[in-house]
Protein backbone atom coordinates (compact mmCIF):
# COMPACT_ATOMS: atom_id res chain seq x y z
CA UNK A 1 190.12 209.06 68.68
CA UNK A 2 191.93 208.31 65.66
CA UNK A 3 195.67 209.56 65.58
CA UNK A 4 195.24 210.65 62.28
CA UNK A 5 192.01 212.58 63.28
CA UNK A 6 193.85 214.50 65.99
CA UNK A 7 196.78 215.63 63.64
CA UNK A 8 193.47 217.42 61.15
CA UNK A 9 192.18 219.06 64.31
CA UNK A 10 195.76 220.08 65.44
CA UNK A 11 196.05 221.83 61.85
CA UNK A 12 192.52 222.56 61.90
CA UNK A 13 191.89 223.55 65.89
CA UNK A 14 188.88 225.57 64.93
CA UNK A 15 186.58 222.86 63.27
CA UNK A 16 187.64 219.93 65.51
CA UNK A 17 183.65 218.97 66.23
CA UNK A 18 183.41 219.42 62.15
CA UNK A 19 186.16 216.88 61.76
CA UNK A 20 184.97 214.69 64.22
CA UNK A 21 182.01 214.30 62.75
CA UNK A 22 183.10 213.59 59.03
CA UNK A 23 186.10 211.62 59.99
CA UNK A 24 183.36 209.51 61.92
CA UNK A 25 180.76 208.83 58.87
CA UNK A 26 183.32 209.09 55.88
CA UNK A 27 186.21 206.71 55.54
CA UNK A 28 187.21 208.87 52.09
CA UNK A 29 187.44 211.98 54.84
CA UNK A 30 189.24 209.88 57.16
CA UNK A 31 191.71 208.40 54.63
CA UNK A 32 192.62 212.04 53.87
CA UNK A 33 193.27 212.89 57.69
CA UNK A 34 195.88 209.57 57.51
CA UNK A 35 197.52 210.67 54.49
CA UNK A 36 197.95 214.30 55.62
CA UNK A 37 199.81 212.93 58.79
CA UNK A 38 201.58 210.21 57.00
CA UNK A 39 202.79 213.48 54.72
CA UNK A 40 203.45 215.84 58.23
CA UNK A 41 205.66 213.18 59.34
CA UNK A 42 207.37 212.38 56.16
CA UNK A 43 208.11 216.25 56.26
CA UNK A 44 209.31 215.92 59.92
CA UNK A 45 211.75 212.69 58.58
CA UNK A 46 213.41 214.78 56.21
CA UNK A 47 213.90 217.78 57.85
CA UNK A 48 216.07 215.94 60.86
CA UNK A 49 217.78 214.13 57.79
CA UNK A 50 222.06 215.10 56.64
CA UNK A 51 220.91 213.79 53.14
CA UNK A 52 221.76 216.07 49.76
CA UNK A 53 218.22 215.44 48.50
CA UNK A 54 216.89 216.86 52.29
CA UNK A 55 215.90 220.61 51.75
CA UNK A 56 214.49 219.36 48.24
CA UNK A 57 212.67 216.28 49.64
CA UNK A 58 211.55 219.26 52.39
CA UNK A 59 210.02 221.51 49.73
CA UNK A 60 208.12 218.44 47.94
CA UNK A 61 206.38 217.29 51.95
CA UNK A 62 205.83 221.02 52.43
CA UNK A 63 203.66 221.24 49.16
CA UNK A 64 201.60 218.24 49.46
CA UNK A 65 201.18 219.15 53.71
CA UNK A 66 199.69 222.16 51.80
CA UNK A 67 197.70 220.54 48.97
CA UNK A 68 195.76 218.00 51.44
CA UNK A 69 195.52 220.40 54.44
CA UNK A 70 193.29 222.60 51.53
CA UNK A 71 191.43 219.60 50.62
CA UNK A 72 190.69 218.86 53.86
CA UNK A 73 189.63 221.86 54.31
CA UNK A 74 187.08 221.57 50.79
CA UNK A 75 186.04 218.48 52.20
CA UNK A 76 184.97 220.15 55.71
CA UNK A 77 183.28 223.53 53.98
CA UNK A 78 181.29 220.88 51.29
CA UNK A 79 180.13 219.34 54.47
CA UNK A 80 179.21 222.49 56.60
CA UNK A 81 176.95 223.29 53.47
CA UNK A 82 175.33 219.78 52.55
């Protein structure tokens, strides 16, 4: 399984099959699963980092984490209705 799969269904644990199964037949779906861990580990970057721009740099990973962890999330309830 994709890494980037994994990290939706560790934010996600409940709809892992769900996930699975769109990552599997959409690449748009699975593009957003990379960029959401691309953004979780950009987060994790700054937040072990001594630079003066950290906590803001912080603030701006923690709002997009948010923003595509609740389009995933629009993707996966469009999907459990289709």
């Amino acid at each position: 399984m994709h890494h980037a799969v994994q990290a939706a269904i560790a934010h996600f644990p409940d709809r892992g099959h769900a996930i699975k199964e769109l990552a599997r037949t959409d690449d748009n779906f699975r593009s957003l699963c990379e960029d959401l861990t691309e953004a979780q580990a950009a987060l994790a970057r700054w937040e072990r980092s001594n630079s003066p721009v950290g906590a803001e740099r912080c603030d701006e990973y923690r709002i997009l984490v948010r923003d595509l962890a609740a389009e995933l999330a629009a993707e996966l309830d469009r999907h459990a209705q289709g």
